[in-house]
C-alpha atoms as a PDB file:
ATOM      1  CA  UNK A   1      90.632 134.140 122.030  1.00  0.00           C
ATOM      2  CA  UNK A   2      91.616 137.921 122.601  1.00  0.00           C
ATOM      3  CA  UNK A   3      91.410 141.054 120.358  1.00  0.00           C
ATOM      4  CA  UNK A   4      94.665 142.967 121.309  1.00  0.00           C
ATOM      5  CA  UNK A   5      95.960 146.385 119.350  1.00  0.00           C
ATOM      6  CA  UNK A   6      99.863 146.416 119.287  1.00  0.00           C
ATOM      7  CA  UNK A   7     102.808 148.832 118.722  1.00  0.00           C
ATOM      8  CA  UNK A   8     106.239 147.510 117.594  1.00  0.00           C
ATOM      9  CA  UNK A   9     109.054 148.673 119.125  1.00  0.00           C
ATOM     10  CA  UNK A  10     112.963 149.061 118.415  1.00  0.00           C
ATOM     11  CA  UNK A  11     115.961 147.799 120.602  1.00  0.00           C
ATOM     12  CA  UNK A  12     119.532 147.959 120.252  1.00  0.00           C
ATOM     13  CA  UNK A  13     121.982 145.038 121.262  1.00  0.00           C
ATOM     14  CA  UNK A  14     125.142 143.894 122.408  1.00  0.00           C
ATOM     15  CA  UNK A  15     128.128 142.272 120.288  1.00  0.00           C
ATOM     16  CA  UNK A  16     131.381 139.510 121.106  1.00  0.00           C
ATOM     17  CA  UNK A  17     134.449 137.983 118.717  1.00  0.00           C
ATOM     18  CA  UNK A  18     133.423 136.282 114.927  1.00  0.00           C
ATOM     19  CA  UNK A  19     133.758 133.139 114.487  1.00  0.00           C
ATOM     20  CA  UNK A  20     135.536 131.542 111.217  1.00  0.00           C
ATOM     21  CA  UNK A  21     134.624 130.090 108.176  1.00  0.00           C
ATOM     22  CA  UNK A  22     135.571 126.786 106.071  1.00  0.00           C
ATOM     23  CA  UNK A  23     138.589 127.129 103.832  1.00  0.00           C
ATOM     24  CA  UNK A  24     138.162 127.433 100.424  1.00  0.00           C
ATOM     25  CA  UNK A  25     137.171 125.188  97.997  1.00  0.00           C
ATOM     26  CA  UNK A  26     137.446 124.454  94.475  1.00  0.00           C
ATOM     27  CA  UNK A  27     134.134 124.333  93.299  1.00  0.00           C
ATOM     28  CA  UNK A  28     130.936 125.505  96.265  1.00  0.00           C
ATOM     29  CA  UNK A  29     129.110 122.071  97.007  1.00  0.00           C
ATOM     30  CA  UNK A  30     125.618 122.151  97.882  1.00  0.00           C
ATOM     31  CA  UNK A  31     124.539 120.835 101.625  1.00  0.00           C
ATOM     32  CA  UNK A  32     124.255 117.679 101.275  1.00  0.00           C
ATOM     33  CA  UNK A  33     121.189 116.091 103.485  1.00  0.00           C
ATOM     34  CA  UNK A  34     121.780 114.488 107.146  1.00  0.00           C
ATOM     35  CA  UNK A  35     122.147 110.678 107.297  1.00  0.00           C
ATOM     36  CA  UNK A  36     119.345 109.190 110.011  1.00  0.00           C
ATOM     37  CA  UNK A  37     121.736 108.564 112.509  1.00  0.00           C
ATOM     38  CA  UNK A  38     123.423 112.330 112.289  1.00  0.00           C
ATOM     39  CA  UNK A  39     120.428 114.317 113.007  1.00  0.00           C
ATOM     40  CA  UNK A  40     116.650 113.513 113.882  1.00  0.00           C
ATOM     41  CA  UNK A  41     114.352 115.286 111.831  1.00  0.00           C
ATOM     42  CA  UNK A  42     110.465 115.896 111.477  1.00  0.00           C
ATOM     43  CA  UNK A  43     109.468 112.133 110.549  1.00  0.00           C
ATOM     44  CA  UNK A  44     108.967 111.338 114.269  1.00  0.00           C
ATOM     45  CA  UNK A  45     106.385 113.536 115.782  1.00  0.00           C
ATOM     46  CA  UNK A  46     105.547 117.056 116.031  1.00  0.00           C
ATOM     47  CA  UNK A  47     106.983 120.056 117.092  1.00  0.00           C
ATOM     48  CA  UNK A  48     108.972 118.504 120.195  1.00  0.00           C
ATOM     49  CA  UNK A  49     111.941 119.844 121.180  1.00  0.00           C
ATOM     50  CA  UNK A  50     115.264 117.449 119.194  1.00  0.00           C
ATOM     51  CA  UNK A  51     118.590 117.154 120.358  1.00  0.00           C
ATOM     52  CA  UNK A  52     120.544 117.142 116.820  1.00  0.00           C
ATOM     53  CA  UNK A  53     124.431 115.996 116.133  1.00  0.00           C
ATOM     54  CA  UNK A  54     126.048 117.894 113.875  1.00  0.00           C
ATOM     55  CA  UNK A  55     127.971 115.723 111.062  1.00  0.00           C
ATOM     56  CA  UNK A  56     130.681 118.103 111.080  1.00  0.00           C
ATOM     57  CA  UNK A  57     133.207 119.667 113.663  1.00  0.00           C
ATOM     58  CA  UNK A  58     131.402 121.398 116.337  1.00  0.00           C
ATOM     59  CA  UNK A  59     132.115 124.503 118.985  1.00  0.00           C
ATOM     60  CA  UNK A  60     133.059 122.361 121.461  1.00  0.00           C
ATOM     61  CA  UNK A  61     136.299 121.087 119.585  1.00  0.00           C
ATOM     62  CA  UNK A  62     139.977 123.436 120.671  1.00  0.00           C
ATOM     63  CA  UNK A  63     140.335 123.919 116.700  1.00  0.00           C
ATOM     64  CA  UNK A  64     138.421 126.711 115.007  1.00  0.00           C
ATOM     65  CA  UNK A  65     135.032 125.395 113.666  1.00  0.00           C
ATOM     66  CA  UNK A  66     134.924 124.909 110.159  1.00  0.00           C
ATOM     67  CA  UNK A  67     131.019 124.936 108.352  1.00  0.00           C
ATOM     68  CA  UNK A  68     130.357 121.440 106.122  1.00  0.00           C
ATOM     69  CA  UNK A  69     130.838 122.275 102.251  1.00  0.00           C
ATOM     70  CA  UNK A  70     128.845 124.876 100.481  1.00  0.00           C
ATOM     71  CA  UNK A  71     128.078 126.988 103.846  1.00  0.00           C
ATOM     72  CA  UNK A  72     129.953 129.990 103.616  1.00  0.00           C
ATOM     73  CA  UNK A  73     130.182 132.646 106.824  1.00  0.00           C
ATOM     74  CA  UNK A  74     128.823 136.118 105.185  1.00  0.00           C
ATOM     75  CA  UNK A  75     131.104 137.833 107.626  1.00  0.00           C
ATOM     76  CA  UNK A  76     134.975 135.670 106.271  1.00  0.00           C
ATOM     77  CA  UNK A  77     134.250 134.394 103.119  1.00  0.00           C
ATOM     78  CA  UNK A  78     136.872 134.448 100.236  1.00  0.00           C
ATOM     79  CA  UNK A  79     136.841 136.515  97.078  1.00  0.00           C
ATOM     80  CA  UNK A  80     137.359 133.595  95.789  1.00  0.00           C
ATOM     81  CA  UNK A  81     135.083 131.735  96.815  1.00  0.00           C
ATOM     82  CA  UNK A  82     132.182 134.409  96.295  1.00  0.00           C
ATOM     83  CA  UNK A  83     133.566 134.899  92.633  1.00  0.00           C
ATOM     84  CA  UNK A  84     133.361 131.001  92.277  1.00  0.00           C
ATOM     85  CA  UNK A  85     129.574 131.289  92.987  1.00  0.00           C
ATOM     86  CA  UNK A  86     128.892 134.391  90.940  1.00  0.00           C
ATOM     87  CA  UNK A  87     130.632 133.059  88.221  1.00  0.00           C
ATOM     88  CA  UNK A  88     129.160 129.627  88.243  1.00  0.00           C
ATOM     89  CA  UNK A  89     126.889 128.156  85.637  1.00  0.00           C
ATOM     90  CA  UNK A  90     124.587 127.024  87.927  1.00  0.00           C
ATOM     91  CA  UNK A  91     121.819 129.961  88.581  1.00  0.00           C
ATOM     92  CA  UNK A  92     120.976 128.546  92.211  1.00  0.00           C
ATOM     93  CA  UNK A  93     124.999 129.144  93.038  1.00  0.00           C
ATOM     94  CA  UNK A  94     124.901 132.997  91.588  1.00  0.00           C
ATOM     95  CA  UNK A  95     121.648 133.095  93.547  1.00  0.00           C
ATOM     96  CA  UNK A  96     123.809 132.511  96.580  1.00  0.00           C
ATOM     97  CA  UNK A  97     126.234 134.812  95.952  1.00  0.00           C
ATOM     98  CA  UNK A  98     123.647 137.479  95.606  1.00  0.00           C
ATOM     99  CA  UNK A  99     122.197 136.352  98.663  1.00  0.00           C
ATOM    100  CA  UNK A 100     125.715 136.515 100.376  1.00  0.00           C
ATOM    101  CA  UNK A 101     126.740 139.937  98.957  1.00  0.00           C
ATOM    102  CA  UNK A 102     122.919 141.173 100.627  1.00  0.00           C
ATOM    103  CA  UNK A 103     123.850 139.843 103.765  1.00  0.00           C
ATOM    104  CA  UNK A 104     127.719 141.495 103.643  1.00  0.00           C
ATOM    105  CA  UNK A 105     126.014 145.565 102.814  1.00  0.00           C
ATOM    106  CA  UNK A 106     122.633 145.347 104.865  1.00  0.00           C
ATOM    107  CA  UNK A 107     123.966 142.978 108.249  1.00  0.00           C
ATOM    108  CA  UNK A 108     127.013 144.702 108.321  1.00  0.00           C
ATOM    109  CA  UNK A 109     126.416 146.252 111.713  1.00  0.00           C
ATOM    110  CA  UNK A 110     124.950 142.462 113.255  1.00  0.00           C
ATOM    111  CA  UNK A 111     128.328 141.072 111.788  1.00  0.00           C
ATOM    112  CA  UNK A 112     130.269 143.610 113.606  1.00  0.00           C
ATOM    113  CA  UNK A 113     128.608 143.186 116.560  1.00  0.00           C
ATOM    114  CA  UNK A 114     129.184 139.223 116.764  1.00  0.00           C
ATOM    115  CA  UNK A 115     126.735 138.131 114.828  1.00  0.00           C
ATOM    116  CA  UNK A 116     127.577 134.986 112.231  1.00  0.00           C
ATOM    117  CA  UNK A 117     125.473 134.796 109.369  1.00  0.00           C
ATOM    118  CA  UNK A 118     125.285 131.269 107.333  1.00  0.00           C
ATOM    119  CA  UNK A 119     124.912 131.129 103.742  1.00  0.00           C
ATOM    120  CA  UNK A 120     124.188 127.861 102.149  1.00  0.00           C
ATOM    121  CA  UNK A 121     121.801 125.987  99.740  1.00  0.00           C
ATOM    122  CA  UNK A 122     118.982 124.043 101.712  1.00  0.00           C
ATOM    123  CA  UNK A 123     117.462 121.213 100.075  1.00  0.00           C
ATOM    124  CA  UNK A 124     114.253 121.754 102.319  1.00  0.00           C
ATOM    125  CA  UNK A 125     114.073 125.311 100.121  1.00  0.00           C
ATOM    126  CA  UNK A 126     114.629 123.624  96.489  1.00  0.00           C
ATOM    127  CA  UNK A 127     117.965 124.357  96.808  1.00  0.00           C
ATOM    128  CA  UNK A 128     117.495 127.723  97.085  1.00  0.00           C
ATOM    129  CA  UNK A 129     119.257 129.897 100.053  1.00  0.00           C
ATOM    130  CA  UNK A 130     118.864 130.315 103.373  1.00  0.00           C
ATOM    131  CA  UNK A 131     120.387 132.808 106.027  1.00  0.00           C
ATOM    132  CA  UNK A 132     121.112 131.279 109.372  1.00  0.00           C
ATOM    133  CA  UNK A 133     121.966 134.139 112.321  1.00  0.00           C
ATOM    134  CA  UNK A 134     123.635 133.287 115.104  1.00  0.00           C
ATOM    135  CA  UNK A 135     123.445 135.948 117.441  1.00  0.00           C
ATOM    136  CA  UNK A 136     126.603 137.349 119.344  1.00  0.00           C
ATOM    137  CA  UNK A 137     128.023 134.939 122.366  1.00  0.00           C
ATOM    138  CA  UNK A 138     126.001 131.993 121.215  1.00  0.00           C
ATOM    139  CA  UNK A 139     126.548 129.387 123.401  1.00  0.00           C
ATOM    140  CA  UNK A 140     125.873 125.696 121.910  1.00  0.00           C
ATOM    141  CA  UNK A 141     125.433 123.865 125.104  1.00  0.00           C
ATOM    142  CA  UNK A 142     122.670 125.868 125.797  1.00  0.00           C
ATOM    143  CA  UNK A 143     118.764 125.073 124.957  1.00  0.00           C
ATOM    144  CA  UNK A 144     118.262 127.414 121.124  1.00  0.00           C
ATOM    145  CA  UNK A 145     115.372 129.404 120.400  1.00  0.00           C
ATOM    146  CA  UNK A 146     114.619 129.199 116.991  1.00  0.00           C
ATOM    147  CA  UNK A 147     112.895 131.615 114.696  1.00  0.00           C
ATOM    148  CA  UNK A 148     111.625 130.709 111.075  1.00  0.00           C
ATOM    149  CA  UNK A 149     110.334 133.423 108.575  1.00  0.00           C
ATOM    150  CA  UNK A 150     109.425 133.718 105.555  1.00  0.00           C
ATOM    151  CA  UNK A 151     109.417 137.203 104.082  1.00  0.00           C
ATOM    152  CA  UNK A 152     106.849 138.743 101.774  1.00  0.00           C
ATOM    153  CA  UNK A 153     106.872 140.788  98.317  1.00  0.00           C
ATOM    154  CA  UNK A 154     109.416 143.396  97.986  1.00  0.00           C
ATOM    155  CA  UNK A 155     111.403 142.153 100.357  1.00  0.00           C
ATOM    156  CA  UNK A 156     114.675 139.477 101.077  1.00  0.00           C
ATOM    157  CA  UNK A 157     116.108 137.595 103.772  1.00  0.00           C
ATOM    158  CA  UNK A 158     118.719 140.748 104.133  1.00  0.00           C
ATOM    159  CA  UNK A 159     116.730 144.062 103.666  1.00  0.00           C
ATOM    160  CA  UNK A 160     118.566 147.312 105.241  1.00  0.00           C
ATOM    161  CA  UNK A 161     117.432 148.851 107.936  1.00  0.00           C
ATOM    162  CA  UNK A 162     114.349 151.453 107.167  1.00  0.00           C
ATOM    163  CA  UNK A 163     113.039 148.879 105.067  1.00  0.00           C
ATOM    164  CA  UNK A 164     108.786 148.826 105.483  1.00  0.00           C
ATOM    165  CA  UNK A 165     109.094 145.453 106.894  1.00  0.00           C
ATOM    166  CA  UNK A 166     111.466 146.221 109.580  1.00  0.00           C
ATOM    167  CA  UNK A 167     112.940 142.523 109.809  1.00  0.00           C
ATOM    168  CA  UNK A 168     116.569 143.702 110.105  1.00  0.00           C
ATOM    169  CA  UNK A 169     115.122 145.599 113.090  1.00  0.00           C
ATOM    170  CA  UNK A 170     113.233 142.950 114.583  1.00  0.00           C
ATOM    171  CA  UNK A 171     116.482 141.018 114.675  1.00  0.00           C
ATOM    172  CA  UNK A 172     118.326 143.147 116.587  1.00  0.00           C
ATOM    173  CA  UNK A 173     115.971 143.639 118.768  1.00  0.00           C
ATOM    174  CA  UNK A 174     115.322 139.688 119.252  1.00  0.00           C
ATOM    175  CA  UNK A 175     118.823 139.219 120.074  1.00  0.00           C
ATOM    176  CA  UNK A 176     119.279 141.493 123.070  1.00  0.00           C
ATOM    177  CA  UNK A 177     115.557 140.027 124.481  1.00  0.00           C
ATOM    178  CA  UNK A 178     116.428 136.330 124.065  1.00  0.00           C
ATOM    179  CA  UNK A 179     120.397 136.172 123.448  1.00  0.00           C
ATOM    180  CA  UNK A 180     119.872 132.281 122.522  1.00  0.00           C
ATOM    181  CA  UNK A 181     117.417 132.718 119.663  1.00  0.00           C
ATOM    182  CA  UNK A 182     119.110 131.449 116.162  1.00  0.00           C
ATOM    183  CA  UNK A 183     117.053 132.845 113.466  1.00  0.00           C
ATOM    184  CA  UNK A 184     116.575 130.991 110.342  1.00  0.00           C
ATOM    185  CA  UNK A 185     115.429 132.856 106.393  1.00  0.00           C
ATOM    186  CA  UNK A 186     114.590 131.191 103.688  1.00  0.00           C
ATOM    187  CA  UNK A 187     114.742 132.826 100.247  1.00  0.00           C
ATOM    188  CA  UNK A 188     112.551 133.021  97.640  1.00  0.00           C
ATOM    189  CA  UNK A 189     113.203 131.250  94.031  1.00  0.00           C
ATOM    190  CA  UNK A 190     113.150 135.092  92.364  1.00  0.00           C
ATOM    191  CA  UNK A 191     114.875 136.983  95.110  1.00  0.00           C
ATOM    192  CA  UNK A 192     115.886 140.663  94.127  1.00  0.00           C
ATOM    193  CA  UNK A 193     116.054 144.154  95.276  1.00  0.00           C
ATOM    194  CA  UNK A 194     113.454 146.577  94.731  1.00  0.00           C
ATOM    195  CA  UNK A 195     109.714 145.929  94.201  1.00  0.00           C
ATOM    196  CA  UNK A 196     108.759 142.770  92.842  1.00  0.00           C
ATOM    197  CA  UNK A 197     106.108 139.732  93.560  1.00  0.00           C
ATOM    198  CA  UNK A 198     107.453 136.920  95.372  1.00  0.00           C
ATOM    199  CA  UNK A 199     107.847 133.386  93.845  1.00  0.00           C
ATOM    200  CA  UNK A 200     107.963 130.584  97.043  1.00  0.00           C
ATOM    201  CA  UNK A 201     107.579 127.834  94.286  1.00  0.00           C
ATOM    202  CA  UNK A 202     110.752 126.799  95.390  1.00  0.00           C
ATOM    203  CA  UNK A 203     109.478 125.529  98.957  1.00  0.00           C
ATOM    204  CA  UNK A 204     109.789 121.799  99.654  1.00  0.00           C
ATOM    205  CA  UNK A 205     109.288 121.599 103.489  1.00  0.00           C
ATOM    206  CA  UNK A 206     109.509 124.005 106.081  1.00  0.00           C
ATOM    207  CA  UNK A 207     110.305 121.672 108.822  1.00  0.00           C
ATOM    208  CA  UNK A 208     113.096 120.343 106.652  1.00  0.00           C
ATOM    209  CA  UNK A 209     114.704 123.547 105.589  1.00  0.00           C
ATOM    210  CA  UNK A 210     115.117 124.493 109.383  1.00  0.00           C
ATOM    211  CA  UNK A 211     116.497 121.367 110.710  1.00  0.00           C
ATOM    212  CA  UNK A 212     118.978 121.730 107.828  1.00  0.00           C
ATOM    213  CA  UNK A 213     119.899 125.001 108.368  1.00  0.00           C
ATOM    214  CA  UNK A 214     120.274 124.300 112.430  1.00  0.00           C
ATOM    215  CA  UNK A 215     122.427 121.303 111.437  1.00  0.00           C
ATOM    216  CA  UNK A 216     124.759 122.881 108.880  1.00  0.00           C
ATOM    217  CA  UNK A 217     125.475 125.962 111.777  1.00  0.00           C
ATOM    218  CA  UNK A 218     126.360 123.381 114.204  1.00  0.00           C
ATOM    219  CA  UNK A 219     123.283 123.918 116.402  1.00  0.00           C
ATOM    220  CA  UNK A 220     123.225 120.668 118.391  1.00  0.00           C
ATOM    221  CA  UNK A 221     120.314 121.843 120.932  1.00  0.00           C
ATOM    222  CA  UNK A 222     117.518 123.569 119.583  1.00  0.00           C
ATOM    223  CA  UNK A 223     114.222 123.867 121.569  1.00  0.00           C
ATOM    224  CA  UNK A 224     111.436 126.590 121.166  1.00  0.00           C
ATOM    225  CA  UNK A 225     110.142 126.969 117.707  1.00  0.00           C
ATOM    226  CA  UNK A 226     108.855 129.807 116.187  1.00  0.00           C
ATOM    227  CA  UNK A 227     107.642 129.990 112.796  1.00  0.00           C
ATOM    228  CA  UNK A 228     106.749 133.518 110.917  1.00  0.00           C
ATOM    229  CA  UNK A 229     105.256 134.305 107.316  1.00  0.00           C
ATOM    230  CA  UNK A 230     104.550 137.992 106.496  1.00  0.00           C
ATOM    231  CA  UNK A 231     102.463 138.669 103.240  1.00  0.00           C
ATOM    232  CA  UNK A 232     103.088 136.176 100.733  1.00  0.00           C
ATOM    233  CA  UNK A 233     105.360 134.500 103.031  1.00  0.00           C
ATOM    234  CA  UNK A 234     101.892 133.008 103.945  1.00  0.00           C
ATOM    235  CA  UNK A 235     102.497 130.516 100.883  1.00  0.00           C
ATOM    236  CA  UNK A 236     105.295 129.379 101.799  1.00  0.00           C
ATOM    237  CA  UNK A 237     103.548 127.876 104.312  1.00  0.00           C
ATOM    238  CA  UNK A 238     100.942 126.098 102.510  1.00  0.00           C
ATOM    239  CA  UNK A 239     103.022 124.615 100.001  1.00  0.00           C
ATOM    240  CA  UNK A 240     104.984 122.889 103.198  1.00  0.00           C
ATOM    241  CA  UNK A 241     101.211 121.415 104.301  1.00  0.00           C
ATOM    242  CA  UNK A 242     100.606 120.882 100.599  1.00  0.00           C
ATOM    243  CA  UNK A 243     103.972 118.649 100.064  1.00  0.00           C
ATOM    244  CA  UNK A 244     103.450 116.488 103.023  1.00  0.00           C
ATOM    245  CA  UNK A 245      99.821 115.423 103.688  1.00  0.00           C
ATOM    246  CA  UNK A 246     100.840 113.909 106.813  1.00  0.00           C
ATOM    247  CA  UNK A 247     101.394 117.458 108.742  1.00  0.00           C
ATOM    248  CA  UNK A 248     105.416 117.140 109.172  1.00  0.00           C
ATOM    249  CA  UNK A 249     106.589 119.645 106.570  1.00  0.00           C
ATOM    250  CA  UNK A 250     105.300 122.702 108.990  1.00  0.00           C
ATOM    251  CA  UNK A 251     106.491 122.108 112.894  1.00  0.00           C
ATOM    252  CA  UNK A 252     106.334 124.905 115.147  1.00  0.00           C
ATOM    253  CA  UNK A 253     105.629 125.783 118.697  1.00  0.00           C
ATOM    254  CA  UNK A 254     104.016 128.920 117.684  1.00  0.00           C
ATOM    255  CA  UNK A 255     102.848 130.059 114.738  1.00  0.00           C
ATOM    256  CA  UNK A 256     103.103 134.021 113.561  1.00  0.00           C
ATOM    257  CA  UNK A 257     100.851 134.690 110.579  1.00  0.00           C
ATOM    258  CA  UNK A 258     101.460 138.329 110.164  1.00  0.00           C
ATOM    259  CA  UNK A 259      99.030 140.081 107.866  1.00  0.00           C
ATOM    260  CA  UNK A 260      99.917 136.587 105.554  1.00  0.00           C
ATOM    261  CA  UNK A 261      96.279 135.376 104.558  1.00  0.00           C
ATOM    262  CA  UNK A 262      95.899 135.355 101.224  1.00  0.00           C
ATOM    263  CA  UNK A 263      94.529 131.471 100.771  1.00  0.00           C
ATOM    264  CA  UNK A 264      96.846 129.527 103.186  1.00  0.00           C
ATOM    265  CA  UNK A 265      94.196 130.043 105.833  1.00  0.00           C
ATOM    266  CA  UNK A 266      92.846 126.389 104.681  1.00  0.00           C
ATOM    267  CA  UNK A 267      95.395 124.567 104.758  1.00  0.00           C
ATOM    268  CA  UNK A 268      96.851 125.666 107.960  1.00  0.00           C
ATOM    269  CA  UNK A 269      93.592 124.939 109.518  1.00  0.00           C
ATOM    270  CA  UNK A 270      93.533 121.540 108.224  1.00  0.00           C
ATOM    271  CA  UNK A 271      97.227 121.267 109.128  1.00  0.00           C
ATOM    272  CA  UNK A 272      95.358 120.997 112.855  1.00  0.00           C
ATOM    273  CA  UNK A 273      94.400 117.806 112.330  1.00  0.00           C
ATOM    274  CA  UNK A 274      97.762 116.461 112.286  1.00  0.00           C
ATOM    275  CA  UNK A 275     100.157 115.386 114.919  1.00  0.00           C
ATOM    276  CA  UNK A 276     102.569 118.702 114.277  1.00  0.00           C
ATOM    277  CA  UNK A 277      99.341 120.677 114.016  1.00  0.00           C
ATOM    278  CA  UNK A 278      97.920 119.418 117.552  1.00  0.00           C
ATOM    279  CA  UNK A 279     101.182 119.536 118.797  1.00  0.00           C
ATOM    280  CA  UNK A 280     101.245 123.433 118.327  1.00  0.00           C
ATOM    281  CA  UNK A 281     101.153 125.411 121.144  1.00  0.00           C
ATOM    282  CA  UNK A 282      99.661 128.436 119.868  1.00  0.00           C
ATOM    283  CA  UNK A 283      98.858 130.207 116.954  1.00  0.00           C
ATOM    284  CA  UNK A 284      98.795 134.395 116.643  1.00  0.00           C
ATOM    285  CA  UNK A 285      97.013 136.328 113.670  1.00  0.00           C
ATOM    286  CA  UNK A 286      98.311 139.747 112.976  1.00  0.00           C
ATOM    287  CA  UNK A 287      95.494 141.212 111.215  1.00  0.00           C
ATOM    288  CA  UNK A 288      96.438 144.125 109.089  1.00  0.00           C
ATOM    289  CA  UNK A 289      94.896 144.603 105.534  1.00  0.00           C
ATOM    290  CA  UNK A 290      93.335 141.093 104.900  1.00  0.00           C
ATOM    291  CA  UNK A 291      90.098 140.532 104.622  1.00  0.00           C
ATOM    292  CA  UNK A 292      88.541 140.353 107.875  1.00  0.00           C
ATOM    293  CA  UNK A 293      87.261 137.320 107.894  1.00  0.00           C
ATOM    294  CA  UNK A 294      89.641 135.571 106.215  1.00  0.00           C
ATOM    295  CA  UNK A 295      90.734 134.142 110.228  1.00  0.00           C
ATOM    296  CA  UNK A 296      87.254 132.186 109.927  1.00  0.00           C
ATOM    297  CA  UNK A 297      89.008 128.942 109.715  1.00  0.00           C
ATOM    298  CA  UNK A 298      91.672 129.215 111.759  1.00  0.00           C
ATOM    299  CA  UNK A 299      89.485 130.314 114.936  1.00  0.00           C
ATOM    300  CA  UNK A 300      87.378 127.104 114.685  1.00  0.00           C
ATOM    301  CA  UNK A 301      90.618 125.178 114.108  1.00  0.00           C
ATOM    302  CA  UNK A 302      93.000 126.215 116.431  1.00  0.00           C
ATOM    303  CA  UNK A 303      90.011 127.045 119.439  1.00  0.00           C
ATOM    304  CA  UNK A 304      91.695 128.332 122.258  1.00  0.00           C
ATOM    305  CA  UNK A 305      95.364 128.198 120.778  1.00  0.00           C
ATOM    306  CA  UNK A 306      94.776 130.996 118.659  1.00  0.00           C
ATOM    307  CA  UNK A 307      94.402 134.721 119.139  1.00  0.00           C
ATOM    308  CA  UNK A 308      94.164 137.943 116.627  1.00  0.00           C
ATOM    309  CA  UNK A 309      95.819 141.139 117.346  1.00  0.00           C
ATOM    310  CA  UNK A 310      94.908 144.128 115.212  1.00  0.00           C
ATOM    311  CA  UNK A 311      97.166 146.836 113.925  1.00  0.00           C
ATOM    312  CA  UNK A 312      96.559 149.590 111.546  1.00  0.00           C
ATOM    313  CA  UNK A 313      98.911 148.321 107.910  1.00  0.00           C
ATOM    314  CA  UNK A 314      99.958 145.634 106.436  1.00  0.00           C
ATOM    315  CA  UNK A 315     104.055 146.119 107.163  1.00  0.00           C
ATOM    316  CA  UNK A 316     102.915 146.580 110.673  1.00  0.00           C
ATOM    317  CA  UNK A 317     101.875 143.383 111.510  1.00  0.00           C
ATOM    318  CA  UNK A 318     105.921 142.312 110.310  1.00  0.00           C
ATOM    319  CA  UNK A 319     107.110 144.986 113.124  1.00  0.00           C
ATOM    320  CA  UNK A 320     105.544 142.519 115.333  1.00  0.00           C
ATOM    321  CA  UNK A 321     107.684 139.591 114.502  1.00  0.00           C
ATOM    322  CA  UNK A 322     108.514 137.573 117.487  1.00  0.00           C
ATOM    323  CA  UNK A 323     107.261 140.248 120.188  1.00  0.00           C
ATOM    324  CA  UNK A 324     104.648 137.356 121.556  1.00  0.00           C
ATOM    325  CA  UNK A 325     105.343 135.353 124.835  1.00  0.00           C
ATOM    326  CA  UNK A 326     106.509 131.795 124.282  1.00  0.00           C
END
């Protein structure tokens, strides 16, 4: 275990061509959950690295690659179809649109630059949305990083840039140091701009809401996991451990608590005890404003998987999203 004091840092990145989005439809349909034989979840085993077929056209086909119903490509979707969702009587479908619009104004720049952002409703989130980003030149028959995070309060899973957190940033940056790295953001149930307290009531599974996103974006080859929670992203994770006693709702290869414990210390440290939990490979504390000791139970837990690094605030420790060695 090793005390280290960090700085974040800023990078810029490269860009190539967009890729296109389903045609529309006449009313958006929710993702609908992989059948057993289309995609192996987290009911086998830890965090191992899955080979997952899509149930939908893939990249490798000669046509253009059309996302399964209810996905929607931030960069090419209709008017119509974003006016479907606003105007929908559904409050989950207008909380899409919202989502979408966030994604159009503040990852502008990423979609210019090759990036393809994924909007859809993921079961694994309670039907809530989730932001998949493929970064520019993805290339599916490579091995995919993948990056999980939850966000905290005042915050979304498409802040602009100069936002405290920095995610938007972090991004970027993550995309020109590891080109293959698909990141993943769930959304809270009471998502908005401005200040506000986040509600992650909505959370069903963790482990679930990735796999769905990867599967819905056509990612047929993920490997390296990397799961994030900054703030009161921290109970997002807990109510994954809380909703499946048997340890498969969280699966990671590393774990990123970044300035995030405010009483999901437990419960991660219990998590341990499970097959995903001993299958982690290591787990980093970004100690900001907590309480000091509040890492207590995740040092005797995790022993020599886990590590603390210090920094002075509590958006800091977000700058350091994903800046950690695999």
């Amino acid at each position: 275990m090793a005390t280290i004091t960090a700085n974040s840092k800023k990078i810029e990145r490269p860009s190539p061509p967009p890729r296109t989005a389903q045609a529309p439809t006449s009313r958006p349909a929710e993702s609908r959950p992989a059948k057993p034989d289309q995609v192996k979840l987290s009911q086998e085993g830890g965090a191992t690295h899955q080979k997952a077929v899509p149930n939908f056209q893939s990249w490798a086909g000669s046509q253009p690659r059309q996302l399964p119903p209810g996905s929607y490509s931030a960069g090419s979707i209709t008017k119509e179809q974003l006016d479907g969702l606003k105007n929908s009587k559904d409050p989950k479908d207008k909380a899409l649109a919202a989502t979408i619009q966030r994604a159009q104004k503040n990852y502008a720049e990423l979609i210019k630059n090759g990036s393809e952002i994924i909007a859809n409703r993921n079961d694994g989130n309670g039907g809530h949305p989730v932001l998949t980003v493929l970064p520019p030149g993805f290339d599916p028959q490579k091995e995919t990083r993948v990056h999980t995070h939850y966000h905290g309060f005042n915050s979304t899973v498409a802040d602009p840039k100069g936002h405290a957190a920095q995610t938007t940033e972090r991004i970027e940056a993550l995309q020109k140091k590891t080109p293959q790295t698909v990141v993943v953001l769930p959304e809270t149930s009471n998502a908005q701009d401005g200040n506000y307290p986040t509600s992650w009531t909505n959370v069903k599974s963790q482990a679930d809401t990735t796999n769905q996103a990867l599967r819905d974006a056509g990612v047929t080859n993920p490997g390296y996991r990397v799961v994030s929670a900054h703030s009161a992203g921290g109970e997002a994770l807990r109510r994954s451990i809380q909703n499946s006693p048997d340890g498969k709702g969280l699966q990671a290869d590393r774990l990123e608590l970044l300035d995030s414990l405010y009483g999901s210390q437990n419960a991660i440290a219990n998590w341990a005890n499970t097959d995903n939990g001993r299958d982690l490979k290591s787990l980093t504390y970004v100690h900001g404003t907590n309480n000091t000791n509040n890492d207590i139970p995740l040092k005797s837990a995790f022993g020599n998987r886990y590590r603390r690094v210090n920094v002075k605030g509590h958006y800091e420790a977000n700058h350091l999203m994903d800046t950690f060695a695999d």
